[in-house]
Protein backbone atom coordinates (compact mmCIF):
# COMPACT_ATOMS: atom_id res chain seq x y z
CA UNK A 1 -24.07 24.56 23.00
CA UNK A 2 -23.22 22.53 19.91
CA UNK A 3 -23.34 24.14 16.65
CA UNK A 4 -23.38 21.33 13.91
CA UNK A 5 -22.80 22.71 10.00
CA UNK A 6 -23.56 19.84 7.39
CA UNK A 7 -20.73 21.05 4.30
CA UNK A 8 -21.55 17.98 1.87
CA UNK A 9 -24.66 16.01 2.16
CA UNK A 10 -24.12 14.25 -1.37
CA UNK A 11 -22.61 10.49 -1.73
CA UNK A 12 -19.74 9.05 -3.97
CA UNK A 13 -20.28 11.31 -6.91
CA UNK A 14 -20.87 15.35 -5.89
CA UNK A 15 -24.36 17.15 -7.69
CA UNK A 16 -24.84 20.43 -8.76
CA UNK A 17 -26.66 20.67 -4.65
CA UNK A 18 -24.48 18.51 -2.55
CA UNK A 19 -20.55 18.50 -1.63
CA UNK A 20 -19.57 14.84 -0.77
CA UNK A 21 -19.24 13.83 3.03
CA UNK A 22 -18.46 17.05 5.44
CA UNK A 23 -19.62 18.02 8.90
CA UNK A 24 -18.43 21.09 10.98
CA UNK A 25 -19.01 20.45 15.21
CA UNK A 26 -18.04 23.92 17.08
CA UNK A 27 -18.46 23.02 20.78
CA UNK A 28 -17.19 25.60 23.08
CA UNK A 29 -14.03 26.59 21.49
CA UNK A 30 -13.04 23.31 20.07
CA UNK A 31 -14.11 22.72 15.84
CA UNK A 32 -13.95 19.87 14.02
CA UNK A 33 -14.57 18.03 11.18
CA UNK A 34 -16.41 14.59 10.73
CA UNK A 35 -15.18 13.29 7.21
CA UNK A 36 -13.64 15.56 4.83
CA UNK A 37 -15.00 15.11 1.30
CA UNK A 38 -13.61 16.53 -1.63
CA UNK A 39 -14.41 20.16 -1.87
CA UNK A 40 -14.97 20.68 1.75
CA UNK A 41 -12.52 23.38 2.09
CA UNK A 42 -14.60 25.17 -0.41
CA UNK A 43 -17.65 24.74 1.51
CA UNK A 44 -16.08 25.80 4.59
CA UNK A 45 -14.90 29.10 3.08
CA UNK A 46 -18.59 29.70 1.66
CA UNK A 47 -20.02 28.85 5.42
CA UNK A 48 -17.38 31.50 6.20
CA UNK A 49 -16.33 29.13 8.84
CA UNK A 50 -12.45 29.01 9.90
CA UNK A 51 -10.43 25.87 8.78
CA UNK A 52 -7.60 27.45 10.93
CA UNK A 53 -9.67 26.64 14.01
CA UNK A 54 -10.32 23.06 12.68
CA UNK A 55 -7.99 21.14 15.42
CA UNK A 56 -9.59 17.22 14.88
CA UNK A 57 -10.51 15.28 12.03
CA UNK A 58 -12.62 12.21 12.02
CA UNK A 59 -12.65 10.11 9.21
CA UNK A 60 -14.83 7.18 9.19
CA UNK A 61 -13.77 4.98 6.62
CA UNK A 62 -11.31 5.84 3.62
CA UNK A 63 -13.40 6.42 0.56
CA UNK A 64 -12.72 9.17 -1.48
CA UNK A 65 -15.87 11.02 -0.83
CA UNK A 66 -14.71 11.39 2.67
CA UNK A 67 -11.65 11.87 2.61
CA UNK A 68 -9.85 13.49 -0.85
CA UNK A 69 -11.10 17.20 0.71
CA UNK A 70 -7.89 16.23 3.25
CA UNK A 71 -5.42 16.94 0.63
CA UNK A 72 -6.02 20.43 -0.72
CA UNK A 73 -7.09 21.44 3.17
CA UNK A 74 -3.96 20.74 4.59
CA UNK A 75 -1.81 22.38 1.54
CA UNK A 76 -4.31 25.54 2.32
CA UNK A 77 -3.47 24.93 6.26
CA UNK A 78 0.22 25.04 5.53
CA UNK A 79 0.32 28.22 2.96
CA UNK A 80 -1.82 30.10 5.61
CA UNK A 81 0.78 29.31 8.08
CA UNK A 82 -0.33 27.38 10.49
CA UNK A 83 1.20 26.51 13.65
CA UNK A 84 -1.12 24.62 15.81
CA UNK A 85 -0.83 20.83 15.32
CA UNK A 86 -3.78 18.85 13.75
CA UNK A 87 -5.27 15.22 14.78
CA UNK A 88 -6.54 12.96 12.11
CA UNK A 89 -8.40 9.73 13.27
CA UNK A 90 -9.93 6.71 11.13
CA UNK A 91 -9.22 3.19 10.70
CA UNK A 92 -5.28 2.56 10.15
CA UNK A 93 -4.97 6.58 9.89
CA UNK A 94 -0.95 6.26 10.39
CA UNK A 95 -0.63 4.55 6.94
CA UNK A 96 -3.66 6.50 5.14
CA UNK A 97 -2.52 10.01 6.35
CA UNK A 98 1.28 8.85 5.81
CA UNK A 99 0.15 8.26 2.09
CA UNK A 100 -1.65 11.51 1.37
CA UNK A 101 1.36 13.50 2.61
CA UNK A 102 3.53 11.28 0.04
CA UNK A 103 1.44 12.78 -2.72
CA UNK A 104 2.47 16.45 -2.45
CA UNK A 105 5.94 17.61 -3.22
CA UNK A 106 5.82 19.39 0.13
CA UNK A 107 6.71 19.43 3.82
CA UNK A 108 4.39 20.83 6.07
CA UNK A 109 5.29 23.51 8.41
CA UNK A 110 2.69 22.15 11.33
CA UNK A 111 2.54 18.71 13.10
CA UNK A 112 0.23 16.42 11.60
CA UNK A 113 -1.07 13.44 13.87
CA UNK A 114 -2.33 10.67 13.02
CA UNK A 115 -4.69 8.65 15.60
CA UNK A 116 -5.88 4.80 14.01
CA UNK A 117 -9.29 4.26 15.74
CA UNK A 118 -10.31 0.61 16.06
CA UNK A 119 -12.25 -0.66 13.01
CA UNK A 120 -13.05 -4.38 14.07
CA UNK A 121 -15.24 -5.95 17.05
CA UNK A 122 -18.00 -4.50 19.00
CA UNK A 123 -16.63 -2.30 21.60
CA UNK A 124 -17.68 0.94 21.76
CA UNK A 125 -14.08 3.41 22.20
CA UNK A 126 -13.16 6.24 23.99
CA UNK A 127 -10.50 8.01 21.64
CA UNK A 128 -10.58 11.36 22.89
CA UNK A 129 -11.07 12.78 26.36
CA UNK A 130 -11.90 16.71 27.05
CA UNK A 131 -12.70 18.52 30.04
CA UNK A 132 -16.17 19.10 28.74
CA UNK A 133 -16.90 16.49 26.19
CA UNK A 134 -15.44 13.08 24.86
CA UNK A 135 -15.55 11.48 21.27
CA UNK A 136 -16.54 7.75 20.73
CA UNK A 137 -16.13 5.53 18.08
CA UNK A 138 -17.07 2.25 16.91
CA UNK A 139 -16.91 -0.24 14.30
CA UNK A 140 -19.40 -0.26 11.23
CA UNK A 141 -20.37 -2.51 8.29
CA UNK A 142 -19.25 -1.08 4.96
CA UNK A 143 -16.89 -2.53 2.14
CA UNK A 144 -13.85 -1.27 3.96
CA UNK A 145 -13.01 -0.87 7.50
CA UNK A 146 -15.13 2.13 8.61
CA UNK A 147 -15.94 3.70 12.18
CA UNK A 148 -19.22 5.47 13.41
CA UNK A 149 -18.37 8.47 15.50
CA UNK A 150 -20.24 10.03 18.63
CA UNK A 151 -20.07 13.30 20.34
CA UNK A 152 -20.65 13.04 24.17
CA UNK A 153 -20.70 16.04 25.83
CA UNK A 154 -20.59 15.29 29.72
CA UNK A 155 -23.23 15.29 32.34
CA UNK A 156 -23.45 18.54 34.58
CA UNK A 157 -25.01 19.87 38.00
CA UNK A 158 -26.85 22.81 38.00
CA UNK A 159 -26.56 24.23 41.56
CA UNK A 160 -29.86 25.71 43.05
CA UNK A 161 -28.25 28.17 45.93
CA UNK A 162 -31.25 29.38 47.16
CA UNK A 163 -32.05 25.78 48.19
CA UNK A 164 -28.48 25.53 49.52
CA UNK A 165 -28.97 28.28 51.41
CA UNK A 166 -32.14 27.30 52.76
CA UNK A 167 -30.69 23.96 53.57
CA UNK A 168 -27.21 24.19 54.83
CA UNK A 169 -26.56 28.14 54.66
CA UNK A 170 -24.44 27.34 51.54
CA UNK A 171 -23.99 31.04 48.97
CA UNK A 172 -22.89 31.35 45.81
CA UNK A 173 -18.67 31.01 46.19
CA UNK A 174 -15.38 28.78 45.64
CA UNK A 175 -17.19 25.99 48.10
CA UNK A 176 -19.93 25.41 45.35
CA UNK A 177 -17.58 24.60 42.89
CA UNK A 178 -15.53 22.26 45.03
CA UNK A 179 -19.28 20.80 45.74
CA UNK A 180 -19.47 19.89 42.16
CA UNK A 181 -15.99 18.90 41.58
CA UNK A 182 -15.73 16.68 44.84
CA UNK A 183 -19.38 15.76 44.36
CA UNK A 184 -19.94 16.80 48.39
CA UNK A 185 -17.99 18.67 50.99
CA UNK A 186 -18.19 19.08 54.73
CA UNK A 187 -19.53 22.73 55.61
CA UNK A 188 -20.30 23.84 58.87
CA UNK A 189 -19.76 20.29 60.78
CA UNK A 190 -22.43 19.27 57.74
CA UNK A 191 -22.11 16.53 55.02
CA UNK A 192 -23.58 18.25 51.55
CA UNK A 193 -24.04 16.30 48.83
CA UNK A 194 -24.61 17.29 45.69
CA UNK A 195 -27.44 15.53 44.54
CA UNK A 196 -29.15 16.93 47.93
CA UNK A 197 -29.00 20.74 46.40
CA UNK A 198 -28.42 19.97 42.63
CA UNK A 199 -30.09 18.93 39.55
CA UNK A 200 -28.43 17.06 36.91
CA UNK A 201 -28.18 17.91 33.52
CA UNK A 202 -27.72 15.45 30.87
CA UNK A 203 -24.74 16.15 28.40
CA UNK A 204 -25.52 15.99 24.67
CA UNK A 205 -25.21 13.20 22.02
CA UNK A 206 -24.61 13.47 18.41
CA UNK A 207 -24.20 10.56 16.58
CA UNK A 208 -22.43 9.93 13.22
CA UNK A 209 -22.57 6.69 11.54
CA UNK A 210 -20.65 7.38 8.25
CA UNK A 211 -21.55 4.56 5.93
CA UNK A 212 -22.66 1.44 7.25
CA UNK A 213 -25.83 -1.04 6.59
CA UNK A 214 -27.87 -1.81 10.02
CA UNK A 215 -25.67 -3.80 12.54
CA UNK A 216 -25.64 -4.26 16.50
CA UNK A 217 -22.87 -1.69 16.59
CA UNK A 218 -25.11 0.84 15.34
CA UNK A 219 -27.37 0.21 18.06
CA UNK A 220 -25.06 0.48 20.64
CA UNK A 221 -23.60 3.62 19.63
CA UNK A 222 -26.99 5.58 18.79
CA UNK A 223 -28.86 4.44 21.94
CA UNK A 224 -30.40 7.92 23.29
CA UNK A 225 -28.76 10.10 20.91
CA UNK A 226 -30.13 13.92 20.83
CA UNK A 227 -28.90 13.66 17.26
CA UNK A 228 -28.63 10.83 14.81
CA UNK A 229 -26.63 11.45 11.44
CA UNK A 230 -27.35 8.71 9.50
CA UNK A 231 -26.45 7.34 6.22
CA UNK A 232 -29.76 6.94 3.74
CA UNK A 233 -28.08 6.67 0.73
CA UNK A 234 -31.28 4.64 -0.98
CA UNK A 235 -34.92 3.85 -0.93
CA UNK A 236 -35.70 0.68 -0.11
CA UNK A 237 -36.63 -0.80 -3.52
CA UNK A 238 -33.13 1.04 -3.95
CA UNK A 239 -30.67 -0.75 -1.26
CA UNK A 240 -27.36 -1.99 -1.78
CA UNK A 241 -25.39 -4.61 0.28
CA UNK A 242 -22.87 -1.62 2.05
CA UNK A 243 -25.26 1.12 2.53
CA UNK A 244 -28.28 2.14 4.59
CA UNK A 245 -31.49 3.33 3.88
CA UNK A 246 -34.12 5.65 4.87
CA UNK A 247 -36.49 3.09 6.27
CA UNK A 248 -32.91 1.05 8.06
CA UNK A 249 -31.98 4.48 9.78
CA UNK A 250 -35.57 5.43 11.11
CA UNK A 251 -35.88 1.84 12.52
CA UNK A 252 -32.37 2.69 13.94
CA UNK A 253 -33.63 5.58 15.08
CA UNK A 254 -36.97 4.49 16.83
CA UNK A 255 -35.48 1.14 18.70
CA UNK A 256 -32.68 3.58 20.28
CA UNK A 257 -34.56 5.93 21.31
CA UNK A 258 -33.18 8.96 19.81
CA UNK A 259 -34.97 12.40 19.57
CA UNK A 260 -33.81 13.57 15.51
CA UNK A 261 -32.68 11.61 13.04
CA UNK A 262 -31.02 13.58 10.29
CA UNK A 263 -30.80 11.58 7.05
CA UNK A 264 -27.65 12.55 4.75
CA UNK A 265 -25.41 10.82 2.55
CA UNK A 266 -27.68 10.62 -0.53
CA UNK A 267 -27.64 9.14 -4.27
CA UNK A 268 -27.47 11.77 -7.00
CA UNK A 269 -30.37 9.94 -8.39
CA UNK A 270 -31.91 12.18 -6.06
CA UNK A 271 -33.04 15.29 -6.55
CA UNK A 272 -35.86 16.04 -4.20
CA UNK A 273 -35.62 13.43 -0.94
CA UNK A 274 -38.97 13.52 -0.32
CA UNK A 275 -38.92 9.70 -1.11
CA UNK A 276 -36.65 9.04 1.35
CA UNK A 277 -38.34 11.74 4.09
CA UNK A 278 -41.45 10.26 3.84
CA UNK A 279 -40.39 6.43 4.05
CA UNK A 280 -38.36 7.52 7.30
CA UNK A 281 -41.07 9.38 8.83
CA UNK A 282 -43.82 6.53 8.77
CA UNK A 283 -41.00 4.77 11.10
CA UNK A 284 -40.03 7.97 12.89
CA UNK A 285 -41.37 10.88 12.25
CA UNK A 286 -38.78 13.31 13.76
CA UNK A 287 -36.79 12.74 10.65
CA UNK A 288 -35.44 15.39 8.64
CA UNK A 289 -33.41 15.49 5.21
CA UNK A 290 -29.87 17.12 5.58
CA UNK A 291 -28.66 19.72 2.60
CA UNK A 292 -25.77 21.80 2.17
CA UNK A 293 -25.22 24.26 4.68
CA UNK A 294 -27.89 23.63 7.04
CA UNK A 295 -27.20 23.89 10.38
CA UNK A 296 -27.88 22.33 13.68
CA UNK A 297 -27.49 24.07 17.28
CA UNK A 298 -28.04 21.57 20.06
CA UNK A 299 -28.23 23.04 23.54
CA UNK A 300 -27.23 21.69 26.28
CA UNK A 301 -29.75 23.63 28.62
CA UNK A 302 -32.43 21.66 26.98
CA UNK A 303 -31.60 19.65 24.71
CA UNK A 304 -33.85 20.81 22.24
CA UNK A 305 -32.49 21.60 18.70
CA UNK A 306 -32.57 23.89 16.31
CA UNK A 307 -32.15 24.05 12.63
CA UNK A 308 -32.51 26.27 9.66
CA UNK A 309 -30.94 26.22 5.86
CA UNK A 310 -28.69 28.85 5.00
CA UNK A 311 -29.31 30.63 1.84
């Protein structure tokens, strides 16, 4: 199960309502953070979720609304006393990090890692690996070099035993999870295979874009996603040249395929979003407006979702 926690749903200048850039993934023991606005340490204390646990940070592109949170974070992080080493990726993250640690007038007691993700051309990255999951990222069109980021979790085999039984005389023990490891086994002078006694279960996908107007790379990137985060900064009438739009993401949205589009990132100039809700949903109609605190779980079993504002 994913849980997904949305800390700043606001754009280059915070509102009274909405933090800049933040998002909180908790995936089965690993957290982490998807841009890291300022204030989001705040936010995470008022979620009463754990920036100790935090162990990866995504940036997508190195605007201050996505990134400044980073400095008073890891000051907090290092006062706590924190041990466990942290992993900070974006574009050219070696110099950026390497600068905000040259503004403090202290040392930190922790390792600090910088990753650089790849910020030009069209191929889609592995940059992190996991037993259960792996992060992608790929390159976006904004007015600096900028990354979209996706959360694969990986496919899995669901076992029916009473079929295996039936079958082979395969129960419920250590040779079922060799089965799915090795993919088949030998039992009894028998060739199983898995696919003959399993059914496969498709991992989840949560896709970040950061911000980005439409490109190819988007597509790539968002094709099936469970769960499309998507920057809809504007209404139409509204666009800029380095941002999306409502209407952009939902056409995003329908060509790929994906099953929610969650619209975030938005002007001040807007207090209700209704605007932008209602010129995604003539596109795509599973759209739904992202505020502060609102959470997403994603699960696996189904992949159905589930959200609700907190209060």
């Amino acid at each position: 199960m994913l849980e997904i926690v949305f800390l700043g749903t606001g754009s280059g200048i915070p509102s009274k309502h909405r933090n800049p850039a933040g998002i909180w993934l908790y995936y089965e023991g690993d957290a982490m953070l998807w841009d890291c606005g300022e204030g989001t340490q705040r936010q995470l204390m008022i979620a009463k979720l754990s920036f100790m646990k935090i162990q990866r940070i995504f940036i997508t592109h190195w605007h201050a609304d996505h990134w400044a949170g980073l400095i008073g974070l890891l000051q907090t992080m290092n006062m706590e006393g924190r041990k466990e080493p942290l992993y900070i990726y974006g574009p050219d993250a070696e110099r950026f990090v390497g600068d905000i640690l040259d503004l403090n007038y202290w040392g930190p007691r922790f390792e600090i890692i910088p990753k650089t993700v790849p910020h030009e051309g069209t191929e889609f990255v592995k940059i992190l690996e996991r037993e259960q999951y792996q992060i992608f990222s790929i390159p976006t069109k904004h007015s600096v070099p900028s990354v979209a980021y996706c959360f694969q979790e990986k496919d899995s085999w669901n076992v029916d035993i009473k079929k295996a039984e039936k079958l082979y005389g395969l129960k419920q023990g250590p040779l079922v999870g060799r089965l799915k490891r090795n993919g088949e086994i030998i039992f009894k002078g028998k060739r199983i295979r898995l696919e003959d006694v399993a059914v496969k279960k498709k991992g989840i996908k949560v896709v970040y874009t950061g911000d980005t107007k439409t490109c190819e790379n988007l597509k790539t990137i968002s094709k099936d996603a469970d769960v499309l985060i998507h920057d809809a900064t504007f209404v139409e009438e509204k666009y800029d040249r380095m941002h999306s739009g409502a209407k952009e993401a939902a056409k995003i949205a329908k060509e790929c395929g994906v099953k929610c589009l969650v619209l975030t990132h938005f002007s001040r100039r807007y207090q209700n979003t209704k605007p932008l809700i209602d010129e995604a949903k003539k596109i795509f109609p599973n759209t739904i407006a992202a505020k502060d605190f609102m959470k997403i779980t994603v699960k696996s079993k189904t992949n159905k979702f589930i959200s609700f504002t907190a209060q």
